[in-house]
N, C-alpha and C. Protein backbone atom coordinates (compact mmCIF):
# COMPACT_ATOMS: atom_id res chain seq x y z
N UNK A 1 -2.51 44.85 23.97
CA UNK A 1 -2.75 45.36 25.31
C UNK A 1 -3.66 44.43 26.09
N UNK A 2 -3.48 43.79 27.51
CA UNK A 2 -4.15 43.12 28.06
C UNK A 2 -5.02 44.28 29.14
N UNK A 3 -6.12 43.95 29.77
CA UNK A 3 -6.87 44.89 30.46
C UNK A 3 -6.32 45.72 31.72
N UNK A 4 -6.29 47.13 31.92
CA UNK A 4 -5.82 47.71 33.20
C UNK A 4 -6.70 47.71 34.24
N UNK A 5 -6.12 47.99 35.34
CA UNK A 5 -7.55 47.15 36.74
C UNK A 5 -6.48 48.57 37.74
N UNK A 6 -7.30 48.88 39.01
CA UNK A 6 -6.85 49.69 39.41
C UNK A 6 -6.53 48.69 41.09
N UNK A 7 -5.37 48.68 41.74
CA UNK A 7 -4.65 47.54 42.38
C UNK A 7 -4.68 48.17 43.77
N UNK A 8 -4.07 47.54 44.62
CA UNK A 8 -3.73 48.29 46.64
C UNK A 8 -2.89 47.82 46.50
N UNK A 9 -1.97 48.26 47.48
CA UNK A 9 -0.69 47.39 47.98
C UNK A 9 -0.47 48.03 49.23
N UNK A 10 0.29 47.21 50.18
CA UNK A 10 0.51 47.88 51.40
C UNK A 10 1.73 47.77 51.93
N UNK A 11 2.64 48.12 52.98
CA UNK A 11 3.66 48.19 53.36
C UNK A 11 3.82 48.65 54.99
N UNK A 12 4.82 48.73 55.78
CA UNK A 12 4.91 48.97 56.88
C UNK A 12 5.83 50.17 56.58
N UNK A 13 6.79 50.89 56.04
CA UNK A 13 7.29 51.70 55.60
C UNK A 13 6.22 52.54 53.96
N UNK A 14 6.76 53.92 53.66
CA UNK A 14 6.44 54.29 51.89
C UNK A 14 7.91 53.85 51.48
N UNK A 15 9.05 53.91 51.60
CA UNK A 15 9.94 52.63 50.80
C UNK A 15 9.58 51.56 50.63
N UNK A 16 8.32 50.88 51.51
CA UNK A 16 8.46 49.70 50.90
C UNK A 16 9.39 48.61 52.32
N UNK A 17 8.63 47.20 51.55
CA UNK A 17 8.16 46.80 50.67
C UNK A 17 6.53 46.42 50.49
N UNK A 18 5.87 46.60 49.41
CA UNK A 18 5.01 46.17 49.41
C UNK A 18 4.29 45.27 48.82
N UNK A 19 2.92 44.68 49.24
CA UNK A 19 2.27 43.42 49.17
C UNK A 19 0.77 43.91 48.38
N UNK A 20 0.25 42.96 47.80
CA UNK A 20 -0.83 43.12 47.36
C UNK A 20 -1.74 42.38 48.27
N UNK A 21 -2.57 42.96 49.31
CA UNK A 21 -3.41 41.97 50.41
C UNK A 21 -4.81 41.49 49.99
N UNK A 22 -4.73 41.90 48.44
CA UNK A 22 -5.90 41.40 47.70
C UNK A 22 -6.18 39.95 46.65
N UNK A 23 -4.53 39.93 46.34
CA UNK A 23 -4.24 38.48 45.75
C UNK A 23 -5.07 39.15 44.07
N UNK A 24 -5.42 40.36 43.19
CA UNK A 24 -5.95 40.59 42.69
C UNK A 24 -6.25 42.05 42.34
N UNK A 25 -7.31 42.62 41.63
CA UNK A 25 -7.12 44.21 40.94
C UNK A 25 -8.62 44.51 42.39
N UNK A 26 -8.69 45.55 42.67
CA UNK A 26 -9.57 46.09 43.85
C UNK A 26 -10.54 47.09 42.85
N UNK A 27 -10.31 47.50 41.81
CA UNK A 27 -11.06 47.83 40.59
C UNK A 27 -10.97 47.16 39.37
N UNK A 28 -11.61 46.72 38.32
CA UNK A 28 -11.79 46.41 37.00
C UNK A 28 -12.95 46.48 36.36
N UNK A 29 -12.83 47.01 34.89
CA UNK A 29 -13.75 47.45 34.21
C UNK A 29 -13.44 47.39 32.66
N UNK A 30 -14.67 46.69 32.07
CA UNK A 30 -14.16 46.10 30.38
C UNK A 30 -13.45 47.54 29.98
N UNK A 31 -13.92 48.70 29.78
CA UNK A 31 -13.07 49.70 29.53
C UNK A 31 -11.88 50.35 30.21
N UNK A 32 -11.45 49.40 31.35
CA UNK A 32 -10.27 49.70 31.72
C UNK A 32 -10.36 50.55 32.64
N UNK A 33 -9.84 50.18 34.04
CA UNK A 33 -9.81 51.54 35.34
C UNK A 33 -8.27 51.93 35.66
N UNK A 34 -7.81 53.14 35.72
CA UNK A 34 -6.65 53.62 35.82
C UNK A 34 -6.58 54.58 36.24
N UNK A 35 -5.56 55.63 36.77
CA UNK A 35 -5.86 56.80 37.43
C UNK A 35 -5.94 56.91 38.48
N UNK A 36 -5.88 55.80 39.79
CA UNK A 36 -6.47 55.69 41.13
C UNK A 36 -6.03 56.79 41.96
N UNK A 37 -6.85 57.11 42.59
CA UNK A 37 -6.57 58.23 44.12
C UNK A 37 -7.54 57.98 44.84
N UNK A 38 -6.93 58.53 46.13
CA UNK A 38 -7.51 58.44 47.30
C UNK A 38 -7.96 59.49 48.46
N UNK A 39 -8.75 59.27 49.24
CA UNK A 39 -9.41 60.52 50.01
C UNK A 39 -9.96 60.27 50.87
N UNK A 40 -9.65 60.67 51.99
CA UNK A 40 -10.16 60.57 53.84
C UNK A 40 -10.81 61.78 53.66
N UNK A 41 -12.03 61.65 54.06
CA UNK A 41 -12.69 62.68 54.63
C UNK A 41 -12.98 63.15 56.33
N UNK A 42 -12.10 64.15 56.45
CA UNK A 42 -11.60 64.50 57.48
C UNK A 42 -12.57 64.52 58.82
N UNK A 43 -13.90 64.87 57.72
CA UNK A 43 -15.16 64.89 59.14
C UNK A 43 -15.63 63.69 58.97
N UNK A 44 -15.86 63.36 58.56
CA UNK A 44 -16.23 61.68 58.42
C UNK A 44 -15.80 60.45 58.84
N UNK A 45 -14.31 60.82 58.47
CA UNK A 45 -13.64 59.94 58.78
C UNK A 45 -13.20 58.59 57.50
N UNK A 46 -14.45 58.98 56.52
CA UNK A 46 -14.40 57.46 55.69
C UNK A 46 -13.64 58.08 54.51
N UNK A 47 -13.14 56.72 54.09
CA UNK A 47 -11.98 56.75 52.96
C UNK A 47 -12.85 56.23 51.88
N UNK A 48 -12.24 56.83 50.50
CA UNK A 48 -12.56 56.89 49.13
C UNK A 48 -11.65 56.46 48.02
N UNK A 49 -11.59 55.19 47.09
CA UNK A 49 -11.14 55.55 45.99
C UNK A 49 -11.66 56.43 44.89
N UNK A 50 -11.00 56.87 44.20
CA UNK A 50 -11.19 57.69 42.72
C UNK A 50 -10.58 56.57 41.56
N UNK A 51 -11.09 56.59 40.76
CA UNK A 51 -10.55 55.89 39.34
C UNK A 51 -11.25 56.68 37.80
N UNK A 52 -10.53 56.28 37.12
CA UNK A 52 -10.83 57.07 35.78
C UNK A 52 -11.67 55.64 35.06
N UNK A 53 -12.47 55.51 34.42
CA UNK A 53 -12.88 54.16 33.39
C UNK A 53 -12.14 54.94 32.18
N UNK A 54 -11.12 54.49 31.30
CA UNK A 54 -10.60 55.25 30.26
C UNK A 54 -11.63 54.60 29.12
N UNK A 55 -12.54 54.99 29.27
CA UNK A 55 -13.19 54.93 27.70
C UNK A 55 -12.65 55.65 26.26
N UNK A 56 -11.89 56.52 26.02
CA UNK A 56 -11.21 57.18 25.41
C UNK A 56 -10.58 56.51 24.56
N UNK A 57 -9.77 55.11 25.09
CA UNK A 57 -8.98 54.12 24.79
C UNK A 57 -9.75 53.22 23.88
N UNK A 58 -11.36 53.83 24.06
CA UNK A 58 -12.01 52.35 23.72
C UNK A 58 -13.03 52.70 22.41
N UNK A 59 -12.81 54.21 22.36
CA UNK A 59 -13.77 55.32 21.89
C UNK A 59 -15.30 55.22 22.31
N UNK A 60 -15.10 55.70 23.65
CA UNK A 60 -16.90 55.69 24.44
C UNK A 60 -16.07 57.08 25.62
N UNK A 61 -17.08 57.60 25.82
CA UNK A 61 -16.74 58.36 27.34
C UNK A 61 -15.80 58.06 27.90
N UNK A 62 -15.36 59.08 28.51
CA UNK A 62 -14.24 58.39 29.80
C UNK A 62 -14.88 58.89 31.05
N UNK A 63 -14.99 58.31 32.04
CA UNK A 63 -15.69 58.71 33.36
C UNK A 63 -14.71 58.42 34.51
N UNK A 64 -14.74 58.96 35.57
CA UNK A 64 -14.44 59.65 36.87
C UNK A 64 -15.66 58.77 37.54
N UNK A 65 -15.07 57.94 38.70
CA UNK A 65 -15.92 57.04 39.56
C UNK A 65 -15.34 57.03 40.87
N UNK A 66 -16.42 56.73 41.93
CA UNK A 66 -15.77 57.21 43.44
C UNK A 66 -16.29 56.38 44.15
N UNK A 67 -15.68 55.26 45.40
CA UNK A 67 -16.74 54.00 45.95
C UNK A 67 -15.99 54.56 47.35
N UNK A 68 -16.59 54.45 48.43
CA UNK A 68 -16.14 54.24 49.96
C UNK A 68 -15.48 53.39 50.01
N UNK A 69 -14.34 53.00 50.64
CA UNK A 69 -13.58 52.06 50.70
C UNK A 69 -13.75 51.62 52.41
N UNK A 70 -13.37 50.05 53.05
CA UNK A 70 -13.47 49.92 54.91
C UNK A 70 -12.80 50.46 55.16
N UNK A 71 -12.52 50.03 56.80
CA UNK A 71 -11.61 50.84 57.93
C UNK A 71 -10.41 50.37 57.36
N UNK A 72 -9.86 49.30 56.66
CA UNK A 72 -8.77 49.07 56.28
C UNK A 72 -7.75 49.85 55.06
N UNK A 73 -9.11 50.41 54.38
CA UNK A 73 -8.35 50.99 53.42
C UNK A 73 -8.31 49.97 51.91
N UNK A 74 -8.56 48.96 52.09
CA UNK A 74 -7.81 47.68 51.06
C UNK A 74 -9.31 47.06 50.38
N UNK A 75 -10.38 46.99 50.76
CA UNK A 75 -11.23 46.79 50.32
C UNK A 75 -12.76 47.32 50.36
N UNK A 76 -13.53 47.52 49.55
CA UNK A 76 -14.56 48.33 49.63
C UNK A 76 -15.54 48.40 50.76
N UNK A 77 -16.20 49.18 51.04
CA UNK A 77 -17.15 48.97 52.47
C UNK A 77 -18.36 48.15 52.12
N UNK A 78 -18.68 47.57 53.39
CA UNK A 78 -20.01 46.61 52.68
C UNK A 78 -20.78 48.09 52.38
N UNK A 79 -21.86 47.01 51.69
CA UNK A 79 -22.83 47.99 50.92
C UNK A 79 -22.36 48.95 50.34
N UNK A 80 -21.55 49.34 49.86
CA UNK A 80 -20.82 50.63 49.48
C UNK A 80 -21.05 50.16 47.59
N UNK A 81 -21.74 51.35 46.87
CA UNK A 81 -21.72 51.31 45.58
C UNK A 81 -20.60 52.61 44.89
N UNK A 82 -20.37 52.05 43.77
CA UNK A 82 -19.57 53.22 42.80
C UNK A 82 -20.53 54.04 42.67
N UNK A 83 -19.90 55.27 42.44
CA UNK A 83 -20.77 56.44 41.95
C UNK A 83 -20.12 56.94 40.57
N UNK A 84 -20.71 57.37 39.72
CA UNK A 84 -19.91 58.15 38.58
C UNK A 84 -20.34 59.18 38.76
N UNK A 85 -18.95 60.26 39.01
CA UNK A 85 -19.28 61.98 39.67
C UNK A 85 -18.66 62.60 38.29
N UNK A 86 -18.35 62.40 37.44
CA UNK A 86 -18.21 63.09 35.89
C UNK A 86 -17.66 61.82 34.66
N UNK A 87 -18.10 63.33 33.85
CA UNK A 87 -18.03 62.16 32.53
C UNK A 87 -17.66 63.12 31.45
N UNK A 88 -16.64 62.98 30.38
CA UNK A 88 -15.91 63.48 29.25
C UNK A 88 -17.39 63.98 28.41
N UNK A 89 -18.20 64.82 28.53
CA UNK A 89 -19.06 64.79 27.91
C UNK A 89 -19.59 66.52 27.80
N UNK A 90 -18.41 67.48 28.09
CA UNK A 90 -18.08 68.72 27.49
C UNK A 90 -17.12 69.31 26.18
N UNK A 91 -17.18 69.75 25.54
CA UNK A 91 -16.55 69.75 24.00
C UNK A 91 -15.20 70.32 24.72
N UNK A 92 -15.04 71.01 25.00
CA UNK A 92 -13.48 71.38 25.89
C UNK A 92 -12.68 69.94 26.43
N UNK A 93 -13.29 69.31 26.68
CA UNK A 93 -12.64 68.10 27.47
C UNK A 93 -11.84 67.26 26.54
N UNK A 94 -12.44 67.55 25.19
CA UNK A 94 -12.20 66.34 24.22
C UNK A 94 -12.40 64.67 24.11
N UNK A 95 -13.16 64.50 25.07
CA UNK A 95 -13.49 62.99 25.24
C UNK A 95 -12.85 62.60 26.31
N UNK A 96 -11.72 63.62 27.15
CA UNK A 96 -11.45 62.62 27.83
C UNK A 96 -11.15 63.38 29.69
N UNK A 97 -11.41 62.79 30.24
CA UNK A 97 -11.17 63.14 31.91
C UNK A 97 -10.26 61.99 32.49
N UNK A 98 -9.51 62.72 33.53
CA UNK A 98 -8.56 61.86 34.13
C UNK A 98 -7.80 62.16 35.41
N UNK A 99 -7.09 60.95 35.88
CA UNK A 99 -6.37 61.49 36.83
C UNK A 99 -7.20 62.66 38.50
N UNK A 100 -8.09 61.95 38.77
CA UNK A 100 -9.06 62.71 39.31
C UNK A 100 -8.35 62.73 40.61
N UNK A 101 -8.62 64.14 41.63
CA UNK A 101 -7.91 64.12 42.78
C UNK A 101 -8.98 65.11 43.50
N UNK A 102 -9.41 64.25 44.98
CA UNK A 102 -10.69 65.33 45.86
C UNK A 102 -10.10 65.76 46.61
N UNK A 103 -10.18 66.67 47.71
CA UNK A 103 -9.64 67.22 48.40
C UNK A 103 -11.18 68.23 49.34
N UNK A 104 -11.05 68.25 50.15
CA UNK A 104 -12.37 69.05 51.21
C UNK A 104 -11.36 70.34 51.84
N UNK A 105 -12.13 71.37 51.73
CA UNK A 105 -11.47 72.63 52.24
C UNK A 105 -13.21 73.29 52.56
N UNK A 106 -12.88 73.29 54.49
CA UNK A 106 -14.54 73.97 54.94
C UNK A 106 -15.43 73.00 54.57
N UNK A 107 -16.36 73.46 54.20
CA UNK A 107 -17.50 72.58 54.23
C UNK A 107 -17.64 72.21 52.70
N UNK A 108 -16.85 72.70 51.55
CA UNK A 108 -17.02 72.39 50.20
C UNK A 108 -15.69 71.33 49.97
N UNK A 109 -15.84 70.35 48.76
CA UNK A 109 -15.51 69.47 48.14
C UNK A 109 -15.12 69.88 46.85
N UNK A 110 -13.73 69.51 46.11
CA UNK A 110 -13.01 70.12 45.10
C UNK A 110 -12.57 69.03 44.23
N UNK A 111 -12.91 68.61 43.03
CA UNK A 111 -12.32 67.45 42.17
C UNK A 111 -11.20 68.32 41.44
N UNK A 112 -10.36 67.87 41.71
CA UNK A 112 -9.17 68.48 40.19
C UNK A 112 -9.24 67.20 39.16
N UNK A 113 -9.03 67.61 37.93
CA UNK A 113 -8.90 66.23 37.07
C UNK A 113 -8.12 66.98 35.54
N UNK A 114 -7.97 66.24 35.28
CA UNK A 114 -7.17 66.26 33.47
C UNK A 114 -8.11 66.02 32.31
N UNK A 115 -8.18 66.99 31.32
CA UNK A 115 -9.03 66.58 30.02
C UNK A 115 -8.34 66.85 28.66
N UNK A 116 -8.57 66.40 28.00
CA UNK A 116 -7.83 66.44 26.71
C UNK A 116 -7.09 65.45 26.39
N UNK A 117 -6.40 64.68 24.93
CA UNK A 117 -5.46 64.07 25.01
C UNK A 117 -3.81 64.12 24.36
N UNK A 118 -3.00 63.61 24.77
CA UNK A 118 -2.02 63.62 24.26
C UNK A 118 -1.54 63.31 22.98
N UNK A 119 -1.92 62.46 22.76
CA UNK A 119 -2.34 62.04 21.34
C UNK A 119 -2.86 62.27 20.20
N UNK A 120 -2.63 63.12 18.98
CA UNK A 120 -3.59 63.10 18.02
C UNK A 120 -4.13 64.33 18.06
């Protein structure tokens, strides 16, 4: 297995076709980032990736991470740091979190995500 990186691509249509306007991965992480989603915040206005670090894969945590992304969408905002907003570190979860998706309804903020694995 060579390393997973979490990518953009863009298009003038959703058929397609699309381009990578990064020449490169817009996330990477020795334990691997996968899972990507995305999120406009409606009062705000500013956009968000989501990514999973699959530590699971690596046997360490798996964590849920969230950075502001610019007005473009394609690359991060200046000054803008990752945050890690959860981490596989409830016995229910089984080591692992994933697939994270935010969503704002009113004035509260909602992560859905995946735990457990398929495997084993």
């Amino acid at each position: 297995h060579g390393a997973l990186h979490v990518g953009v691509a863009v298009a003038d249509s959703p058929l397609g076709p699309y381009h990578d306007p990064l020449s490169g991965p817009l996330v990477s992480d020795p334990h691997w980032a996968i899972d990507a989603s995305y999120f406009l915040d409606g009062e705000t206005r500013k956009q968000y990736v989501l990514w999973k670090i699959d530590g699971n894969a690596h046997r360490v945590p798996s964590v849920l991470k969230i950075r502001e992304l610019d007005s473009s969408g394609t690359h991060f905002a200046e000054g803008s740091v990752e945050h890690q907003i959860l981490s596989s570190d409830k016995p229910w979860e089984h080591g692992v979190v994933e697939g994270p998706w935010l969503l704002k309804r009113g004035s509260y903020y909602y992560l859905f995500y995946s735990v457990g694995c398929f495997a084993g």
